[in-house]
PDB file of N, CA and C in Angstrom:
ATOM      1  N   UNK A   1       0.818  -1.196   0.000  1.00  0.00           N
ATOM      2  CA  UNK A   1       0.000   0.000   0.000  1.00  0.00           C
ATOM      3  C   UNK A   1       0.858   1.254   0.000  1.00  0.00           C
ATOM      4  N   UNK A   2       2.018   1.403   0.941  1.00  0.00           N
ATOM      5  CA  UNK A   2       3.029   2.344   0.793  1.00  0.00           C
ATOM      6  C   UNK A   2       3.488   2.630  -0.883  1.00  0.00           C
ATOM      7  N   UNK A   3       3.457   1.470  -1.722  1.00  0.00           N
ATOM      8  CA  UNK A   3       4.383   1.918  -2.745  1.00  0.00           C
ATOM      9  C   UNK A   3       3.185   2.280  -3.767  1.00  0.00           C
ATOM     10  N   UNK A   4       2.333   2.085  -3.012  1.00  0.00           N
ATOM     11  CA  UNK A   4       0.993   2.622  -4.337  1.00  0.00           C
ATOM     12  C   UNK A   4       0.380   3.760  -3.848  1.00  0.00           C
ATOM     13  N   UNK A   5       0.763   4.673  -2.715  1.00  0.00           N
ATOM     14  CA  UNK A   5       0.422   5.961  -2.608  1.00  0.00           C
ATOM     15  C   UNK A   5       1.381   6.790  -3.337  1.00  0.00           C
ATOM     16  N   UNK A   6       3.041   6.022  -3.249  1.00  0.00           N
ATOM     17  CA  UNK A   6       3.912   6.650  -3.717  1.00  0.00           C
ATOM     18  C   UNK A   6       3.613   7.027  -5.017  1.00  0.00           C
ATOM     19  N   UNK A   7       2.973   5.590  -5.551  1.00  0.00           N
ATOM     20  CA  UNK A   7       2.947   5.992  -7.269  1.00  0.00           C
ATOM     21  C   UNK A   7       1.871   6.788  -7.596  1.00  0.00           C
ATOM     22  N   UNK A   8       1.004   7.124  -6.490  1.00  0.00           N
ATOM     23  CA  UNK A   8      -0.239   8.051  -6.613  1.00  0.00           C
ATOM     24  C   UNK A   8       0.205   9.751  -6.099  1.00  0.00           C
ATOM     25  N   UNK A   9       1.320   9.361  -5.724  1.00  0.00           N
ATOM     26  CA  UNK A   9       1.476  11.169  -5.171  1.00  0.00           C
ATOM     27  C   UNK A   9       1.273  11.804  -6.027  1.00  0.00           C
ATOM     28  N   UNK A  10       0.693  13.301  -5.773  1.00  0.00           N
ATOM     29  CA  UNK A  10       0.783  14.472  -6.477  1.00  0.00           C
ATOM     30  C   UNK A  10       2.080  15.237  -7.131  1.00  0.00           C
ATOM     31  N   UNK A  11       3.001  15.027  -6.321  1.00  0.00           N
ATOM     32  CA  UNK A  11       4.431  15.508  -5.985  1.00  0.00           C
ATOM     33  C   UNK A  11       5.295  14.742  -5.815  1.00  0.00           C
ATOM     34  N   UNK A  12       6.713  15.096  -6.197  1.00  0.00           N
ATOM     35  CA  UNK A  12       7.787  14.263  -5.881  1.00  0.00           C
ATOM     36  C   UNK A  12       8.269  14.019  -4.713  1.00  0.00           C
ATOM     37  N   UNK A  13       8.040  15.215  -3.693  1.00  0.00           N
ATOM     38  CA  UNK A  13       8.384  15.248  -1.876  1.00  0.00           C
ATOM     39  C   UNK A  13       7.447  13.717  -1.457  1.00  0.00           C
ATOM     40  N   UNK A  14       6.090  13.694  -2.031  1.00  0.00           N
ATOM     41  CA  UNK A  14       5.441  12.388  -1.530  1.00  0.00           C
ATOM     42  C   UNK A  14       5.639  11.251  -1.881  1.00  0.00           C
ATOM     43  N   UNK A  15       5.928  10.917  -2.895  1.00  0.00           N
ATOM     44  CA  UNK A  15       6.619   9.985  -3.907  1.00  0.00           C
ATOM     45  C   UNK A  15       7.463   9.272  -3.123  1.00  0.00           C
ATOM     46  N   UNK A  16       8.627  10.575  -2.921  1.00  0.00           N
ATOM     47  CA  UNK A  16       9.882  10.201  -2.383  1.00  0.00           C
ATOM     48  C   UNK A  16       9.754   9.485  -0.605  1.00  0.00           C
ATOM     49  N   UNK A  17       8.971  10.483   0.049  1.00  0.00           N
ATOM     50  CA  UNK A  17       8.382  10.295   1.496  1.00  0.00           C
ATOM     51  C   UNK A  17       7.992   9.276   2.050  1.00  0.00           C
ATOM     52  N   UNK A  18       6.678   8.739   0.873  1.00  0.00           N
ATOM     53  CA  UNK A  18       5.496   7.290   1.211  1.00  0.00           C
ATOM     54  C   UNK A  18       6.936   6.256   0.364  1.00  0.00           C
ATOM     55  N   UNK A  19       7.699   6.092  -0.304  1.00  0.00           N
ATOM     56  CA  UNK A  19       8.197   5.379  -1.027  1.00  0.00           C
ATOM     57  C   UNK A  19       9.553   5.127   0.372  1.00  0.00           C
ATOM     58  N   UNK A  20      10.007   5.528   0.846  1.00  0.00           N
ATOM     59  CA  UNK A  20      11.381   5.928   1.976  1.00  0.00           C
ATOM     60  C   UNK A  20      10.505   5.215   3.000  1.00  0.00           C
ATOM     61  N   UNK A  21       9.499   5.371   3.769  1.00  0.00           N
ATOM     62  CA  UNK A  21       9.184   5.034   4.572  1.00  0.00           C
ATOM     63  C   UNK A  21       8.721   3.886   4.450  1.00  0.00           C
ATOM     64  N   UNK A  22       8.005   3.621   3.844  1.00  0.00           N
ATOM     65  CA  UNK A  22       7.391   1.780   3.292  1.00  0.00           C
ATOM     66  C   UNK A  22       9.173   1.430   3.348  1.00  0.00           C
ATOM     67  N   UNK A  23       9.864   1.371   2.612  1.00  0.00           N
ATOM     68  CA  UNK A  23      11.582   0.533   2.787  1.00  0.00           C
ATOM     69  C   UNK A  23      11.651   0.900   3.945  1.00  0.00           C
ATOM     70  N   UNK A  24      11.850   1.649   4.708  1.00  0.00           N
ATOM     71  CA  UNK A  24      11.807   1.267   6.190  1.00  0.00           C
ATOM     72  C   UNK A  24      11.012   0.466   6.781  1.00  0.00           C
ATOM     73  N   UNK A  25      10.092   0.294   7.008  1.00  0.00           N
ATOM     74  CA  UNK A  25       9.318  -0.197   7.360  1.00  0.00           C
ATOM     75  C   UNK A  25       9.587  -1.457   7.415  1.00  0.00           C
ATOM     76  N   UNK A  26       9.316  -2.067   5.942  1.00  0.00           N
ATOM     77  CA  UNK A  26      10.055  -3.527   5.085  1.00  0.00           C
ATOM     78  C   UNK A  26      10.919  -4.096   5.659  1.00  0.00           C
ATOM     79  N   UNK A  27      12.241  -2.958   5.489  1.00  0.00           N
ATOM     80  CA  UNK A  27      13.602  -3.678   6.282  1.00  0.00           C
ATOM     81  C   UNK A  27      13.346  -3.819   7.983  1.00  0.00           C
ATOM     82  N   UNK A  28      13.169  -3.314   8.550  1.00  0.00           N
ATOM     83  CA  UNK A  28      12.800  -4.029   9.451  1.00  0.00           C
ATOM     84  C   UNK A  28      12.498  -5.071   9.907  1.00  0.00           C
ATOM     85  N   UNK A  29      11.648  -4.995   9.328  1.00  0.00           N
ATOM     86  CA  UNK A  29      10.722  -6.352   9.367  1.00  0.00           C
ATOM     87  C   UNK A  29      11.483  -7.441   8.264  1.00  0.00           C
ATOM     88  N   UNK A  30      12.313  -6.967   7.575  1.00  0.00           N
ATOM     89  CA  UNK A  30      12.941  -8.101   6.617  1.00  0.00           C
ATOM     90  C   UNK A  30      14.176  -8.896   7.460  1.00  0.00           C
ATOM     91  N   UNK A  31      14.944  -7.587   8.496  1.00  0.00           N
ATOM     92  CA  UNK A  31      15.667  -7.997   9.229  1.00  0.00           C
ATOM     93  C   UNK A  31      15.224  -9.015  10.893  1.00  0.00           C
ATOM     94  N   UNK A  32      13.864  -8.466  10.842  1.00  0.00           N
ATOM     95  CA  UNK A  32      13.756  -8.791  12.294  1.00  0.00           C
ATOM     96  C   UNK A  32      13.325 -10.701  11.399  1.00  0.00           C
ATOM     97  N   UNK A  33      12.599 -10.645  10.099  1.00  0.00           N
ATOM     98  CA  UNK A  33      12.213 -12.118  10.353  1.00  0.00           C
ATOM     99  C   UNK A  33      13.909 -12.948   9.828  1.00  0.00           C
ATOM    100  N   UNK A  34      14.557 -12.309   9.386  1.00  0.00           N
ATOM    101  CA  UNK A  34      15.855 -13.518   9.255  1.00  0.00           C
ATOM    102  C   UNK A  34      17.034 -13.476  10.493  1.00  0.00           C
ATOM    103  N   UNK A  35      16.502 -12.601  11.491  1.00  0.00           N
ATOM    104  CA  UNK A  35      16.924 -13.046  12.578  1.00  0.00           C
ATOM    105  C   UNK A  35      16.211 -14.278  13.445  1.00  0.00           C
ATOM    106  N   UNK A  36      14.878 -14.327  12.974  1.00  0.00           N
ATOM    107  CA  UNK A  36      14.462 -15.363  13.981  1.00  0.00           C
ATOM    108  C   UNK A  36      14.144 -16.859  12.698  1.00  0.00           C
ATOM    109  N   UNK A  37      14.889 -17.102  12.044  1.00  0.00           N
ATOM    110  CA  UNK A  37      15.048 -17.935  11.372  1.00  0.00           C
ATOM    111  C   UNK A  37      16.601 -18.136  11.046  1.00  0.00           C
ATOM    112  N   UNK A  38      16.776 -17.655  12.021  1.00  0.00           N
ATOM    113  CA  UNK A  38      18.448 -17.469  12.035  1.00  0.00           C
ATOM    114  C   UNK A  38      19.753 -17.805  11.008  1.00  0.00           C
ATOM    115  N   UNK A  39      18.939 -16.572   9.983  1.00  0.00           N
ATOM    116  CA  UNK A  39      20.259 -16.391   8.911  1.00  0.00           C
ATOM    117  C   UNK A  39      21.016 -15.502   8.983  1.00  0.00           C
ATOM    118  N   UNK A  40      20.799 -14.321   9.996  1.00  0.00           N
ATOM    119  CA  UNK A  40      21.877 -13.453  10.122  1.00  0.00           C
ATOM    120  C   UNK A  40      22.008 -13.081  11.741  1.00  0.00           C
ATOM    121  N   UNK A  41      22.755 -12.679  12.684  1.00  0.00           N
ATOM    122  CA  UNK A  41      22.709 -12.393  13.735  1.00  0.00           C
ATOM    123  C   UNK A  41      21.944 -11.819  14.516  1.00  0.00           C
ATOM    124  N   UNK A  42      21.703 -11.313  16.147  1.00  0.00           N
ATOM    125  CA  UNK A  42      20.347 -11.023  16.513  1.00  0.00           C
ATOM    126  C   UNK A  42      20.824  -9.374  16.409  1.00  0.00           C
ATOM    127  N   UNK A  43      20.197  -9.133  15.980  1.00  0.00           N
ATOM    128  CA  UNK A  43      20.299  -7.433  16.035  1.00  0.00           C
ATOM    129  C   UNK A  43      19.588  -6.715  17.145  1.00  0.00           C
ATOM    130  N   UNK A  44      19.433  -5.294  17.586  1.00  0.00           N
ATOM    131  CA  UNK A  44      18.559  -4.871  18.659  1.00  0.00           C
ATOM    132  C   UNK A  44      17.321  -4.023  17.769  1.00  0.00           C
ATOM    133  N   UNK A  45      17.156  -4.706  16.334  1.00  0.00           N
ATOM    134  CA  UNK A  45      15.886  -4.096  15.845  1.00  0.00           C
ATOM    135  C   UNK A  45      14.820  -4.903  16.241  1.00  0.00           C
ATOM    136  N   UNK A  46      13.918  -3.690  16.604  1.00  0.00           N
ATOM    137  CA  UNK A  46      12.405  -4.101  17.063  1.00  0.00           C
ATOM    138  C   UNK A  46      11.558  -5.028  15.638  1.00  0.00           C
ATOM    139  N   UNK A  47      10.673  -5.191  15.872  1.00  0.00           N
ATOM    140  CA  UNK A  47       9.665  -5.776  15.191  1.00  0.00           C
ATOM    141  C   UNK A  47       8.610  -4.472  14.815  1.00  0.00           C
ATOM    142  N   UNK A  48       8.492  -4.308  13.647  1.00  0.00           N
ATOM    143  CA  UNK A  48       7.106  -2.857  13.461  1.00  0.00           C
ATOM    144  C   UNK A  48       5.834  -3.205  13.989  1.00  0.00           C
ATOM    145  N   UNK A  49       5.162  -1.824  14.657  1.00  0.00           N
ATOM    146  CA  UNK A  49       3.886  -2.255  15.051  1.00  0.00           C
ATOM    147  C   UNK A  49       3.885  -3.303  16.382  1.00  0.00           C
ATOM    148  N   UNK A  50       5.043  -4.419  16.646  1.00  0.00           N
ATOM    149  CA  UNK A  50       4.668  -5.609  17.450  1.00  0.00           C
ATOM    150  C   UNK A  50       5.268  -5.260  18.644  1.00  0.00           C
ATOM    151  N   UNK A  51       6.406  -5.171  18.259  1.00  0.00           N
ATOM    152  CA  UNK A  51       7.691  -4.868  19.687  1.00  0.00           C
ATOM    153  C   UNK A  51       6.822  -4.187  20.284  1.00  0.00           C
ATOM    154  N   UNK A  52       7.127  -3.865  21.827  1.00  0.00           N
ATOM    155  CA  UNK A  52       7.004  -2.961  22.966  1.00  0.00           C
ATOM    156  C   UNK A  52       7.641  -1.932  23.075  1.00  0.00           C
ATOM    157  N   UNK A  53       8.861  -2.055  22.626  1.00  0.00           N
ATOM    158  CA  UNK A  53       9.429  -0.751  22.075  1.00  0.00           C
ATOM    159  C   UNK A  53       8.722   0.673  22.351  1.00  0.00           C
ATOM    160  N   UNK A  54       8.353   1.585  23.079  1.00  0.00           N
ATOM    161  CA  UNK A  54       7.748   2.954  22.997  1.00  0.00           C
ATOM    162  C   UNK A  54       8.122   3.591  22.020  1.00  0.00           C
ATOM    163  N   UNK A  55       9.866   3.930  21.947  1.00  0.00           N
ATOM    164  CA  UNK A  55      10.110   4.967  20.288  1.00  0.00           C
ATOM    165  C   UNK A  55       9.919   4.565  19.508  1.00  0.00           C
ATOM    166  N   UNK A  56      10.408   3.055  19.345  1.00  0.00           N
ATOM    167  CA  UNK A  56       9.811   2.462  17.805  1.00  0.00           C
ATOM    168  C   UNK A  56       8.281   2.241  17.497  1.00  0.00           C
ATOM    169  N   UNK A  57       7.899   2.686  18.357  1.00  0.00           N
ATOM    170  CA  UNK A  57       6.311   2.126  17.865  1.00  0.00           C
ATOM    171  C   UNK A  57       5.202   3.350  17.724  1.00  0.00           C
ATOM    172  N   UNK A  58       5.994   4.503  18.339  1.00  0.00           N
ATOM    173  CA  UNK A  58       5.652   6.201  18.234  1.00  0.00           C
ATOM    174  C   UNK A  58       6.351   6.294  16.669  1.00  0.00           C
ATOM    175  N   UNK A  59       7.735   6.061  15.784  1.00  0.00           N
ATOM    176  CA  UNK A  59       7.905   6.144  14.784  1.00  0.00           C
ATOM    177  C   UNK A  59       6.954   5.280  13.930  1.00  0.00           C
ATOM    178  N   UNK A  60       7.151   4.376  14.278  1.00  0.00           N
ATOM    179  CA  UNK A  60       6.342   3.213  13.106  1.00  0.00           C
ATOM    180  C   UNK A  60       4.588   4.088  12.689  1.00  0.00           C
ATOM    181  N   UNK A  61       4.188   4.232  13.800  1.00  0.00           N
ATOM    182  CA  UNK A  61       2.760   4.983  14.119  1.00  0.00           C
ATOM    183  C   UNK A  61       2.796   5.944  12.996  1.00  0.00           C
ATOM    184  N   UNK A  62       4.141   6.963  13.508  1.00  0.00           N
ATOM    185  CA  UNK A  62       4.347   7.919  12.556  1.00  0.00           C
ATOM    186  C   UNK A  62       4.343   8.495  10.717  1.00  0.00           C
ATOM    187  N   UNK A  63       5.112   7.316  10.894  1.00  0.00           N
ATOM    188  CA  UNK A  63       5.463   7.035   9.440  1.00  0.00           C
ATOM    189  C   UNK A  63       4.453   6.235   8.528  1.00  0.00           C
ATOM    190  N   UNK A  64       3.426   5.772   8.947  1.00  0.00           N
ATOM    191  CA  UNK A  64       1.875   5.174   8.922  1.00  0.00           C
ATOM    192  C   UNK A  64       1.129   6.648   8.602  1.00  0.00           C
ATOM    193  N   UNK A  65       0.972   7.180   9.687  1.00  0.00           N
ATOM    194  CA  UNK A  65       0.676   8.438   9.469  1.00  0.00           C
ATOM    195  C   UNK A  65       0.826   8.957   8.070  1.00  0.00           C
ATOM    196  N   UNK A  66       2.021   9.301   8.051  1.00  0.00           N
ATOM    197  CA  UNK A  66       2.614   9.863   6.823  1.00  0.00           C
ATOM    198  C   UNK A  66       2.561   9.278   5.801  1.00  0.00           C
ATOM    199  N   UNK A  67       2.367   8.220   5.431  1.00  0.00           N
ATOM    200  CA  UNK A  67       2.205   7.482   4.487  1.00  0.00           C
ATOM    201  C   UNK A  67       0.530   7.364   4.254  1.00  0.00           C
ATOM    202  N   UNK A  68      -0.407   7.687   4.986  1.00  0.00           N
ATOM    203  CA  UNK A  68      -2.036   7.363   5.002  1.00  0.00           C
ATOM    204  C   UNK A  68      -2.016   9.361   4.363  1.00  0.00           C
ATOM    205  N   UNK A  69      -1.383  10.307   4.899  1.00  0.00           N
ATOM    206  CA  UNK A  69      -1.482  11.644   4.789  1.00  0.00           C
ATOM    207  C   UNK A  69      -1.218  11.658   3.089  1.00  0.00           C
ATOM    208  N   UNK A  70      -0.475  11.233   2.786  1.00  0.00           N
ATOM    209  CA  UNK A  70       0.214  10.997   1.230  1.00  0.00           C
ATOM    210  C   UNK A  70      -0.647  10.447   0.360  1.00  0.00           C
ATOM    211  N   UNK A  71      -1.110   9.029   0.897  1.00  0.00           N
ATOM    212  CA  UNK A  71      -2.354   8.589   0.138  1.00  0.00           C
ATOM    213  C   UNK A  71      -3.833   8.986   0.183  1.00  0.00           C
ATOM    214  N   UNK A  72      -3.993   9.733   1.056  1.00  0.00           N
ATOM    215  CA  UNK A  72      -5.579  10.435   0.716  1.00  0.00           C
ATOM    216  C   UNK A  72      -5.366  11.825   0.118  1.00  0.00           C
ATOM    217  N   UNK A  73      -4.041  12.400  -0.483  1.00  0.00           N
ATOM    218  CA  UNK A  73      -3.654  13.600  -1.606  1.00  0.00           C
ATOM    219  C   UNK A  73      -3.251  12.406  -2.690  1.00  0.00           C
ATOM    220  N   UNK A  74      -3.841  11.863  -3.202  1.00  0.00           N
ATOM    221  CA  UNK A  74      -3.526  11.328  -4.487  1.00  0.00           C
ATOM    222  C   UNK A  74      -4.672  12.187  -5.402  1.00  0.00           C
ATOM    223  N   UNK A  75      -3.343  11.958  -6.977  1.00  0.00           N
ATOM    224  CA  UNK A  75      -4.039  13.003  -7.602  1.00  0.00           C
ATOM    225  C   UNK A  75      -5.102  12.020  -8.532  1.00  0.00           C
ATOM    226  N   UNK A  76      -6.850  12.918  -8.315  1.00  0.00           N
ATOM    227  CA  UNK A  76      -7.888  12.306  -8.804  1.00  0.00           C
ATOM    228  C   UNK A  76      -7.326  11.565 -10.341  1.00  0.00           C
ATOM    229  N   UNK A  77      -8.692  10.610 -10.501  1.00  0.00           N
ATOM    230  CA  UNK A  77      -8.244   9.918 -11.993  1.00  0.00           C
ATOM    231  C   UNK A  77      -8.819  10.707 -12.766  1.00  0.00           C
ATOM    232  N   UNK A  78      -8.823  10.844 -14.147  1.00  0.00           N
ATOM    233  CA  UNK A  78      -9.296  11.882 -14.924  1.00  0.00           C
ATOM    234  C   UNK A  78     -10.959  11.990 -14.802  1.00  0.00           C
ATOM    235  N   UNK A  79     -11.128  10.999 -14.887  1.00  0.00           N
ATOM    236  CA  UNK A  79     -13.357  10.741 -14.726  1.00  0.00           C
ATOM    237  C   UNK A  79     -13.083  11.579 -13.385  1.00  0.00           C
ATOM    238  N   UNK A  80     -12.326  11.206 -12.372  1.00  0.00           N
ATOM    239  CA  UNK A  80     -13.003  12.396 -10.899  1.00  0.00           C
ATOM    240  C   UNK A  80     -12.475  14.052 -11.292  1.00  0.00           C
ATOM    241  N   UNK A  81     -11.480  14.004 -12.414  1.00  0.00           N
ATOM    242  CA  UNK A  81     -11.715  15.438 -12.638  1.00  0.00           C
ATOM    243  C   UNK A  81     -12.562  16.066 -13.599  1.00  0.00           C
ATOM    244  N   UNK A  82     -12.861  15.534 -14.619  1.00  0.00           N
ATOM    245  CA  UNK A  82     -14.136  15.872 -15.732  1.00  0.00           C
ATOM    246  C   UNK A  82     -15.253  16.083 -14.479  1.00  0.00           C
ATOM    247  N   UNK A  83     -16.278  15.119 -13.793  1.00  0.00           N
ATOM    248  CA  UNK A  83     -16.783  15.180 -12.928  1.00  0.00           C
ATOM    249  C   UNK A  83     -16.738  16.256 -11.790  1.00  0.00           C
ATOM    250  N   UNK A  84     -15.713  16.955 -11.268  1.00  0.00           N
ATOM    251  CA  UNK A  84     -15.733  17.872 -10.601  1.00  0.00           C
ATOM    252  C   UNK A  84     -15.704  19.311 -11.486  1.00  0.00           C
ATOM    253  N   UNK A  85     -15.227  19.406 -12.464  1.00  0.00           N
ATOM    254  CA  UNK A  85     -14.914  20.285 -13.733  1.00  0.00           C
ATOM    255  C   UNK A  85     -16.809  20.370 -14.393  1.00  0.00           C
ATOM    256  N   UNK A  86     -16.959  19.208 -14.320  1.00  0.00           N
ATOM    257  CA  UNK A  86     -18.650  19.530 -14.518  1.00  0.00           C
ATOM    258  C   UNK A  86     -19.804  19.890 -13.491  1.00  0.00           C
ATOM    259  N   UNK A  87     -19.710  19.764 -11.899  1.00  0.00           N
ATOM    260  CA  UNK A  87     -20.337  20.655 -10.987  1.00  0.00           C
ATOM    261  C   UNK A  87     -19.758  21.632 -11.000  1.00  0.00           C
ATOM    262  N   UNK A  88     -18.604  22.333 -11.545  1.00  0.00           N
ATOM    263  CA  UNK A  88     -17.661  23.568 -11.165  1.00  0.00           C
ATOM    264  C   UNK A  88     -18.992  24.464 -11.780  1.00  0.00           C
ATOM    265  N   UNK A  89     -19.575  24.351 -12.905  1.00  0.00           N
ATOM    266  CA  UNK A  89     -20.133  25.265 -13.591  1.00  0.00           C
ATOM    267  C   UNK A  89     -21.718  25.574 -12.900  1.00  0.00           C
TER     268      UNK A  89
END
């Protein structure tokens, strides 16, 4: 869902923003599951959303945030702008 607000931004700041934060997100979670299938060492990264963590889970929150803020400014499809272009009058 992150990488399909990205491709829906209006702007490149959101693009770039919802697109940065989803890979965060990901890696995390890419790292936390091949630590517990133990292909790479235990690291002190939390789990998103799961850990107990307080800062990580005030960022994770965050960056959710920001990524939901990004995807409800996506720019309309052309039918929702003809359609608004036709009550304009």
């Amino acid at each position: 869902r992150g990488l399909v607000a990205a491709a829906g931004a209006p702007d490149g700041v959101g693009r770039v923003l919802a697109a940065g934060l989803t890979e965060e997100i990901f890696t995390q979670a890419a790292i936390h599951i091949a630590v517990n299938v133990q292909l790479v060492p235990a690291t002190g990264i939390p789990l998103p959303f799961v850990s107990q963590g307080g800062s990580s889970l005030l960022a994770m929150a965050l960056a959710a945030g920001l990524i939901a803020s990004v995807a409800a400014r996506e720019q309309p499809s052309s039918r929702e702008q003809w359609t608004a272009e036709r009550w304009r009058r």
